[in-house]
C-alpha atoms as a PDB file:
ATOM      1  CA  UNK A   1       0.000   0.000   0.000  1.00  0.00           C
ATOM      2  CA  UNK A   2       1.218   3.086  -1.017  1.00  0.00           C
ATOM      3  CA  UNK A   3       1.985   6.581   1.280  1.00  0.00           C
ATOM      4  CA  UNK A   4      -0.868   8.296  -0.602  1.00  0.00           C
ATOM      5  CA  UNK A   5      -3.766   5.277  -0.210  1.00  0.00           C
ATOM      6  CA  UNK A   6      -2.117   5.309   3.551  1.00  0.00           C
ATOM      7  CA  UNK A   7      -3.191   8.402   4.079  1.00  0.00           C
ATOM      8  CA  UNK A   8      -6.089   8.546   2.312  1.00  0.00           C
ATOM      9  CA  UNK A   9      -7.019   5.286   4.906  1.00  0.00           C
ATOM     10  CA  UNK A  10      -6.301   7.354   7.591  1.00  0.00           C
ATOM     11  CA  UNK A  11      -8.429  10.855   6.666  1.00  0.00           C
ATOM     12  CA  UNK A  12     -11.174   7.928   6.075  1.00  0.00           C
ATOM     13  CA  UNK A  13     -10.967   6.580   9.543  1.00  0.00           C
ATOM     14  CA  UNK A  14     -10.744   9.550  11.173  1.00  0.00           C
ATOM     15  CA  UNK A  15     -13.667  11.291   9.814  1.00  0.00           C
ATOM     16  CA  UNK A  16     -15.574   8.007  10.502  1.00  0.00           C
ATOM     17  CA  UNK A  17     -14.550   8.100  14.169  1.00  0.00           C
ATOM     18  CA  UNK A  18     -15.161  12.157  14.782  1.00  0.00           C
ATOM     19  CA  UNK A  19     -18.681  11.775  12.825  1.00  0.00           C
ATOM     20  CA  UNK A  20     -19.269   8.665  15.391  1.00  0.00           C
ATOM     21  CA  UNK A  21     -18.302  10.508  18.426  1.00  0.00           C
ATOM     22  CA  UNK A  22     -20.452  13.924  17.672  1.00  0.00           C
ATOM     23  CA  UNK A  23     -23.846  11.571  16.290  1.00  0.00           C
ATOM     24  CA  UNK A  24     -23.175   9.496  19.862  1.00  0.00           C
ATOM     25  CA  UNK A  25     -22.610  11.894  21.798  1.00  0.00           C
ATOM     26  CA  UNK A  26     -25.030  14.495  20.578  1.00  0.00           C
ATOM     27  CA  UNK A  27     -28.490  12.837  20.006  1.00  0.00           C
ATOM     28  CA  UNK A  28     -27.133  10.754  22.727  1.00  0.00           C
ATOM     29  CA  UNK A  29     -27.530  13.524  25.026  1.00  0.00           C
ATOM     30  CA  UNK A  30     -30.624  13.986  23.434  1.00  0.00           C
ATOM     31  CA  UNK A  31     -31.592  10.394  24.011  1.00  0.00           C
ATOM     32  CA  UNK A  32     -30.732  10.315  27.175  1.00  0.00           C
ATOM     33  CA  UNK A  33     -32.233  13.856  28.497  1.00  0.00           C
ATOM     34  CA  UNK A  34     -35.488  12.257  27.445  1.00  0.00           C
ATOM     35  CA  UNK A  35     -34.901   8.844  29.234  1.00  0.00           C
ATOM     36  CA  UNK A  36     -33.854  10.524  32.744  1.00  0.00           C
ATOM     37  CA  UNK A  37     -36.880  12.741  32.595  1.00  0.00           C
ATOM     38  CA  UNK A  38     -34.900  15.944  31.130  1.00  0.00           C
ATOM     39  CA  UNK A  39     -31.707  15.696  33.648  1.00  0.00           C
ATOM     40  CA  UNK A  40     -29.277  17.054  31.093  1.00  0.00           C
ATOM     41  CA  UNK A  41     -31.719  19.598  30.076  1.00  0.00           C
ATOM     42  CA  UNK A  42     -31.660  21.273  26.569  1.00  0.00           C
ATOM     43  CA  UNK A  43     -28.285  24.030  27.496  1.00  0.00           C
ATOM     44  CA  UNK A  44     -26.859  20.433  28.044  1.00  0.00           C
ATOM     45  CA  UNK A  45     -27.946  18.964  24.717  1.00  0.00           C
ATOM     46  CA  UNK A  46     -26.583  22.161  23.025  1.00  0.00           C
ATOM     47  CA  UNK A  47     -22.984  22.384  25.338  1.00  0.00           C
ATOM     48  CA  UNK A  48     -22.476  18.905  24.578  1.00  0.00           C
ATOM     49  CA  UNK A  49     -22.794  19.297  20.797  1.00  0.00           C
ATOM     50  CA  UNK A  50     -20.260  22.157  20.741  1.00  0.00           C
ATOM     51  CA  UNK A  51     -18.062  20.323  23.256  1.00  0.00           C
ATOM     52  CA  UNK A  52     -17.645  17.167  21.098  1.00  0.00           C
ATOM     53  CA  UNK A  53     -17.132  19.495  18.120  1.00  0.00           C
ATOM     54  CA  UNK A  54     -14.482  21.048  19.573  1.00  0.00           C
ATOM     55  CA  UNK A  55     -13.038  17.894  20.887  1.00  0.00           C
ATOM     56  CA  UNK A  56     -13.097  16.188  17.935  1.00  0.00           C
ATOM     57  CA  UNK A  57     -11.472  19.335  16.025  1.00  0.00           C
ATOM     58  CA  UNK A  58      -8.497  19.095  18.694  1.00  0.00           C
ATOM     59  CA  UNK A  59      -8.001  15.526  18.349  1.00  0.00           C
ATOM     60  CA  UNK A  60      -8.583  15.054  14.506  1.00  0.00           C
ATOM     61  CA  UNK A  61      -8.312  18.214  12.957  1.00  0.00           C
ATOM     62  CA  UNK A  62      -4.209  17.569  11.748  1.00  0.00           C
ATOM     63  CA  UNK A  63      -5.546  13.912  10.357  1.00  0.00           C
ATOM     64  CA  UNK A  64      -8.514  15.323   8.330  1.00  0.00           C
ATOM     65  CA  UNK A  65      -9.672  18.742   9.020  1.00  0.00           C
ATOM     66  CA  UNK A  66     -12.336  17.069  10.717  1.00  0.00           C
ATOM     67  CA  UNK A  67     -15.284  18.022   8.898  1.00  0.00           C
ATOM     68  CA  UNK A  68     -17.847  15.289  10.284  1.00  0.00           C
ATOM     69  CA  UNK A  69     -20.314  17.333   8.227  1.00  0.00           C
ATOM     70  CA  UNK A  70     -20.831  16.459   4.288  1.00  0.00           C
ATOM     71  CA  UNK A  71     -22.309  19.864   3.713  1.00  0.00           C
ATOM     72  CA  UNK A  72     -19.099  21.143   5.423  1.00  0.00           C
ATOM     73  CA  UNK A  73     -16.794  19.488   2.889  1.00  0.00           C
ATOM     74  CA  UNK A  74     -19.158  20.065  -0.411  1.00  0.00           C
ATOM     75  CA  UNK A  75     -18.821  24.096   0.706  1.00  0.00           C
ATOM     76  CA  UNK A  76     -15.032  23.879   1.333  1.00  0.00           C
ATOM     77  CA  UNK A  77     -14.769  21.499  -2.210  1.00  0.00           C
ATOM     78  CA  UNK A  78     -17.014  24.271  -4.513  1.00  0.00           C
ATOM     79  CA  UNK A  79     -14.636  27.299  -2.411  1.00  0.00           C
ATOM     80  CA  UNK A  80     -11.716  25.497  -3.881  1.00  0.00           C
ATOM     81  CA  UNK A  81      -9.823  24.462  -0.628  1.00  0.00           C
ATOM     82  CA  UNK A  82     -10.694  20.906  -0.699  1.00  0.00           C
ATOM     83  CA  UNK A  83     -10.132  18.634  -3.584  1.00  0.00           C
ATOM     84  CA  UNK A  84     -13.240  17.439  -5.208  1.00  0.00           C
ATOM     85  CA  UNK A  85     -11.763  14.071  -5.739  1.00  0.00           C
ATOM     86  CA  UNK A  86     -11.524  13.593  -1.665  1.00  0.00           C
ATOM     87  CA  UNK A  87     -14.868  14.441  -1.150  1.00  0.00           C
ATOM     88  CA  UNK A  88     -16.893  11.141  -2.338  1.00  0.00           C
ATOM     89  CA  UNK A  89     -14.592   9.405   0.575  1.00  0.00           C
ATOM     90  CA  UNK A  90     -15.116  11.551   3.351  1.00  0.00           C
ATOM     91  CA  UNK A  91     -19.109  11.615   2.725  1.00  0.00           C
ATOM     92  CA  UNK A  92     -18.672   7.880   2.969  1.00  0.00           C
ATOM     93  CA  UNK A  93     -16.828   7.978   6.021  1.00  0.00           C
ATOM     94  CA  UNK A  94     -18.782  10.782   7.479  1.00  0.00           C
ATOM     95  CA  UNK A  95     -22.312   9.084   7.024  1.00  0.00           C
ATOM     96  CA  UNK A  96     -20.869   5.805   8.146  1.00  0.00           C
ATOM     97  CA  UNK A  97     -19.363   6.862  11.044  1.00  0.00           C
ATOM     98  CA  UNK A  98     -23.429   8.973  11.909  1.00  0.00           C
ATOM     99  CA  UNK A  99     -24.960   5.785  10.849  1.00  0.00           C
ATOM    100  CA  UNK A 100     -23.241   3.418  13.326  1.00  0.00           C
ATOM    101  CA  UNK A 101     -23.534   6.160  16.014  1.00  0.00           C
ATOM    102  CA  UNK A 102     -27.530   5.672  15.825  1.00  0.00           C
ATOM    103  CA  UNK A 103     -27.221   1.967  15.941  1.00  0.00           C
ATOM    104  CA  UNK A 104     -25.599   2.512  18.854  1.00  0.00           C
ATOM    105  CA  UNK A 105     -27.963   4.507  20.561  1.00  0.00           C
ATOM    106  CA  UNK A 106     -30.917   2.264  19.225  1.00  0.00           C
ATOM    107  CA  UNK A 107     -28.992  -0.686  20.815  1.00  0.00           C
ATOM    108  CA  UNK A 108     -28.396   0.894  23.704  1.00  0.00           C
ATOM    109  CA  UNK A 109     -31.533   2.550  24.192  1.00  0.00           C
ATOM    110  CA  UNK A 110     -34.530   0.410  22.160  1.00  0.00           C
ATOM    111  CA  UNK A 111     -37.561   2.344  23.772  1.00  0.00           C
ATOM    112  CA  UNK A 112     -36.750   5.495  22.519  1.00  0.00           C
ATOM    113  CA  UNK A 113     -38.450   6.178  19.017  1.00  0.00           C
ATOM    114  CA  UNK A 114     -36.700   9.017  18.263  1.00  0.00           C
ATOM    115  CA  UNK A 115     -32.982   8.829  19.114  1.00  0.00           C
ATOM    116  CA  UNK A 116     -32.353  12.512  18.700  1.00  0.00           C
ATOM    117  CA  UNK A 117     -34.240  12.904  15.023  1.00  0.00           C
ATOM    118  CA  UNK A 118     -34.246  16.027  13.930  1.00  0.00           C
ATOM    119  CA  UNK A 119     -38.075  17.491  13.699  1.00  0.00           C
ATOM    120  CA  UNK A 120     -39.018  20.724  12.832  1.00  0.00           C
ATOM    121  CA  UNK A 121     -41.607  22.179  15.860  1.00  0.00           C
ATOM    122  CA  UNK A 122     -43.540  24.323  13.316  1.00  0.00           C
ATOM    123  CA  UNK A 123     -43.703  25.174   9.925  1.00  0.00           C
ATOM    124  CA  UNK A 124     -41.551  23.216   7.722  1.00  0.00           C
ATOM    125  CA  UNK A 125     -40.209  26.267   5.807  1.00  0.00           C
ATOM    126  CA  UNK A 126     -39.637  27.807   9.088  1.00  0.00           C
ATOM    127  CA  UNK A 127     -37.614  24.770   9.864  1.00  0.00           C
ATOM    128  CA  UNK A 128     -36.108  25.284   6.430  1.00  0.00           C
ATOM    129  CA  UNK A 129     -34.971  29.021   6.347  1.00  0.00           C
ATOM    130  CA  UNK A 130     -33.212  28.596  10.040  1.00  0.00           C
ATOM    131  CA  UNK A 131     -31.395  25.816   8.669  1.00  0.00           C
ATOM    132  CA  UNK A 132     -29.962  27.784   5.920  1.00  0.00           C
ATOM    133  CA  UNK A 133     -29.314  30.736   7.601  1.00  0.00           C
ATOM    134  CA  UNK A 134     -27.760  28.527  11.094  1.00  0.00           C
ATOM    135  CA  UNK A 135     -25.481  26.422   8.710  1.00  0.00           C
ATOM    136  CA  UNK A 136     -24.542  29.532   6.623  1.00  0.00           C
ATOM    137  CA  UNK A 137     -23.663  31.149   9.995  1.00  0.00           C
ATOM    138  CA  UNK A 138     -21.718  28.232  10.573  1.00  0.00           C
ATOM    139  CA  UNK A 139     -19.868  27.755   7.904  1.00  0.00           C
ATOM    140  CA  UNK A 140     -18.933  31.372   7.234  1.00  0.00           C
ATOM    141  CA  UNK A 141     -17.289  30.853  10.960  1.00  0.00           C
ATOM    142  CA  UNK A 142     -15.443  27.859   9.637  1.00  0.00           C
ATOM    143  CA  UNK A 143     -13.740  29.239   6.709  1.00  0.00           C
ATOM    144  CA  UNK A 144     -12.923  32.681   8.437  1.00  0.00           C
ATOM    145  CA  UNK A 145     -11.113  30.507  11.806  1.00  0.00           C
ATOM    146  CA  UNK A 146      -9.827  27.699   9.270  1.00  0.00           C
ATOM    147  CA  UNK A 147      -7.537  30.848   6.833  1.00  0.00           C
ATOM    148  CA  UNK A 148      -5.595  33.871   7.732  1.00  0.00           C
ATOM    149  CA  UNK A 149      -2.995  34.190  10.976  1.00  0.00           C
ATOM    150  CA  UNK A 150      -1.915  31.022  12.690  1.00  0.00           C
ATOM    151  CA  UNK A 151      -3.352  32.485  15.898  1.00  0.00           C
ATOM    152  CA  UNK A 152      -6.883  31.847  14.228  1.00  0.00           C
ATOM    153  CA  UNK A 153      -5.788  27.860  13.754  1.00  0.00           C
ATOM    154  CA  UNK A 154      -4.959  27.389  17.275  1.00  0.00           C
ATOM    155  CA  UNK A 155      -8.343  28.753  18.756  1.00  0.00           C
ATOM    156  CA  UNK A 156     -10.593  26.969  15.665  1.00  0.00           C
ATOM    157  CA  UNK A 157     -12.199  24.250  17.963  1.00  0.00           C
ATOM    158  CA  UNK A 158     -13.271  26.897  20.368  1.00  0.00           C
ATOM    159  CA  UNK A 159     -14.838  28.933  18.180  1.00  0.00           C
ATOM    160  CA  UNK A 160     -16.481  26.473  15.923  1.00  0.00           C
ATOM    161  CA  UNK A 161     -18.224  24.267  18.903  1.00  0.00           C
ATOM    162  CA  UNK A 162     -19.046  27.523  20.402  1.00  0.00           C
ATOM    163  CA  UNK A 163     -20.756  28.699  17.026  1.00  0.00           C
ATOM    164  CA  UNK A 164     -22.685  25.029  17.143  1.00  0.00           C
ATOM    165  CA  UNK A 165     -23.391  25.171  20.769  1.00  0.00           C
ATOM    166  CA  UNK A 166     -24.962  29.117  20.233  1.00  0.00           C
ATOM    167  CA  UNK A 167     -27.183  28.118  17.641  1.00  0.00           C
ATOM    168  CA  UNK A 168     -28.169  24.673  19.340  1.00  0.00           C
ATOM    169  CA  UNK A 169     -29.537  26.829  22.373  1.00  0.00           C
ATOM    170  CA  UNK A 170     -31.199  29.182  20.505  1.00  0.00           C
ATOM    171  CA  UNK A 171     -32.958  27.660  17.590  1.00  0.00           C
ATOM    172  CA  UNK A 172     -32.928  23.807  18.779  1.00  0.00           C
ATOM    173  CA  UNK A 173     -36.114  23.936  20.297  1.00  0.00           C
ATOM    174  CA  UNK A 174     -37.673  24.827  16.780  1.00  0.00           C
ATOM    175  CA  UNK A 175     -35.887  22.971  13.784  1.00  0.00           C
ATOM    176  CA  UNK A 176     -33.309  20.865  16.044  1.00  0.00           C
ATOM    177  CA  UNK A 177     -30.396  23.316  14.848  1.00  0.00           C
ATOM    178  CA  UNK A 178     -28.621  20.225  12.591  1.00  0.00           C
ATOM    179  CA  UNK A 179     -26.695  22.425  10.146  1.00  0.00           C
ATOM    180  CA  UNK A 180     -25.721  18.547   9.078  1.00  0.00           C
ATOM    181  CA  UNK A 181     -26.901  16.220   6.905  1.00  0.00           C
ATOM    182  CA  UNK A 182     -24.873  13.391   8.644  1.00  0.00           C
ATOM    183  CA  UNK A 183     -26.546  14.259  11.807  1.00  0.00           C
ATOM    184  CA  UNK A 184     -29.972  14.123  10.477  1.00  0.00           C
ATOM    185  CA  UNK A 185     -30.314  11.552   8.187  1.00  0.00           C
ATOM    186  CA  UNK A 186     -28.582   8.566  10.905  1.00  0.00           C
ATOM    187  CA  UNK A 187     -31.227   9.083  13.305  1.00  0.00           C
ATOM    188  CA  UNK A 188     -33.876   9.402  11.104  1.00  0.00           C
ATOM    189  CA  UNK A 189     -33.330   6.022   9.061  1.00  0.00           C
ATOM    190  CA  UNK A 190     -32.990   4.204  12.486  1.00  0.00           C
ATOM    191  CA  UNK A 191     -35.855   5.765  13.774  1.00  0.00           C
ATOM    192  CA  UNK A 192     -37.813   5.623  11.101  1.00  0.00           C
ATOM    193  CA  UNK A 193     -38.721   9.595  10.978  1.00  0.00           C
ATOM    194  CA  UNK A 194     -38.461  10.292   7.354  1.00  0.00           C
ATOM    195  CA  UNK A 195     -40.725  12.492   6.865  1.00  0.00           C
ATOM    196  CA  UNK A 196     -39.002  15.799   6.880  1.00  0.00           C
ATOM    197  CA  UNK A 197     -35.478  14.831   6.234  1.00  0.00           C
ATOM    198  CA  UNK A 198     -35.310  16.957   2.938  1.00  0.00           C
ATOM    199  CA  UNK A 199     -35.241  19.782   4.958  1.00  0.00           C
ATOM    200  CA  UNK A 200     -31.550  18.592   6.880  1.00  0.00           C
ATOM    201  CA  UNK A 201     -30.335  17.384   3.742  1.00  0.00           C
ATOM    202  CA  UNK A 202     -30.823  20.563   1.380  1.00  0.00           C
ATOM    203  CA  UNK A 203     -31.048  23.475   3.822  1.00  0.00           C
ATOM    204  CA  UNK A 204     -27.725  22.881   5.181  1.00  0.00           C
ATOM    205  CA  UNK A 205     -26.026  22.162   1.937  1.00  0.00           C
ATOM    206  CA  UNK A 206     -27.300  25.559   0.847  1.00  0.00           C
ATOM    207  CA  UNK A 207     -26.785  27.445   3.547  1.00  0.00           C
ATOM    208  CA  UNK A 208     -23.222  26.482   3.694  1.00  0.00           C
ATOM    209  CA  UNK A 209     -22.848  27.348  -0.295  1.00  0.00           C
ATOM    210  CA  UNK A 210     -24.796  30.820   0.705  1.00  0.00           C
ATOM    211  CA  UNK A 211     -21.464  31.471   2.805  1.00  0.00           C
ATOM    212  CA  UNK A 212     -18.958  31.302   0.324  1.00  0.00           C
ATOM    213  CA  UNK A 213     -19.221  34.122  -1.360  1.00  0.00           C
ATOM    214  CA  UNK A 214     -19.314  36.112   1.523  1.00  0.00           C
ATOM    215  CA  UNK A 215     -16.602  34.944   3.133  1.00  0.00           C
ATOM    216  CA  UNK A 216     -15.090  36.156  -0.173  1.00  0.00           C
ATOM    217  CA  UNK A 217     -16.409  39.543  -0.048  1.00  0.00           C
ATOM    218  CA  UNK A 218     -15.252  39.809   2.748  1.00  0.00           C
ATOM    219  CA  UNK A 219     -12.045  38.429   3.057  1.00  0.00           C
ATOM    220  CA  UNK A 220     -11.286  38.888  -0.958  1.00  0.00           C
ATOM    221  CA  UNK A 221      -9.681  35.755  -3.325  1.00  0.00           C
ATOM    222  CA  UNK A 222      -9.341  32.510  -1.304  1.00  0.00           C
ATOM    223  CA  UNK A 223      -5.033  31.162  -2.184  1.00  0.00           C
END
């Protein structure tokens, strides 16, 4: 095996293992807030996204970038700062890795019918337009922490799981604050909740394009 399919392996595994650990431990907290009659409560749910996040950055970031978002590497492809012929293997990866998290947690936990879906509590365009604007939001964090002085590098994880854990508390409670396909569509095949998936899988991926060009306009020509 060759240096490049070696590392190739490697970015594989760990996006696989960082998607795994923010699915598990994020609708896990969900899962389990429900199951201890709210004992994490929902500032819980939302810390413990942003905490794994920025974990999981910390730990993985030097292997892959750690992504663990598909919409998240599409945006960062179609900017021109990730090669498009790496991105088929980290969806892969990344929706594997969500995918075995929610087996997990269906395992674990067998009563639960949910296992941390994500449902919008209104209107399904409501749902919709947060999305979009959360996971542009998001994204125009990433690529402003993940470019420019090498101060910014060393303080990413903090301010991306803080971004996720802002938007978790504020707009959870309405559309479930995904801004990730991975996230979304796991849960929702286990649990069986299709019915508004299209909303996690498009809004993010758009909202996340949406932030391209003004990270441009603001920051000028991506090198």
């Amino acid at each position: 095996m060759s240096s490049s399919q070696i590392d190739t392996l490697r970015k594989f595994f760990a996006e696989l293992l960082g998607t795994f650990a923010m699915v598990f431990a994020g609708t896990g907290a969900i899962v389990i807030n429900a199951e201890s009659g709210g004992a994490i409560t929902h500032l819980g749910v939302a810390l413990t996204f942003g905490l794994i996040v920025l974990v999981m950055i910390y730990s993985l970031g030097d292997v892959s970038g750690a992504h663990m978002n598909p919409a998240v590497t599409l945006a960062f492809a179609v900017a021109g700062l990730f090669p498009f012929a790496a991105v088929l293997i980290y969806l892969v990866a990344q929706f594997s890795g969500a995918l075995l998290a929610s087996l997990t947690l269906h395992f674990l936990f067998p009563q639960n019918i949910n296992l941390g879906a994500t449902l919008p509590a209104g209107a399904p365009m409501q749902s919709f337009v947060l999305e979009v604007i959360l996971s542009g939001i998001l994204m125009f964090v990433i690529l402003n922490v993940s470019h420019g002085a090498k101060e910014k590098g060393i303080t990413a994880g903090i301010v991306v799981g803080a971004v996720i854990a802002l938007e978790a508390l504020f707009a959870g409670p309405i559309c479930g604050a995904s801004m990730n396909p991975a996230r979304s569509l796991a849960p929702a095949i286990v649990s069986g909740h299709l019915e508004h998936l299209w909303i996690y899988l498009s809004a993010p991926v758009l909202g996340m394009l949406i932030a391209i060009p003004l990270f441009k306009a603001v920051r000028g020509p991506t090198k």
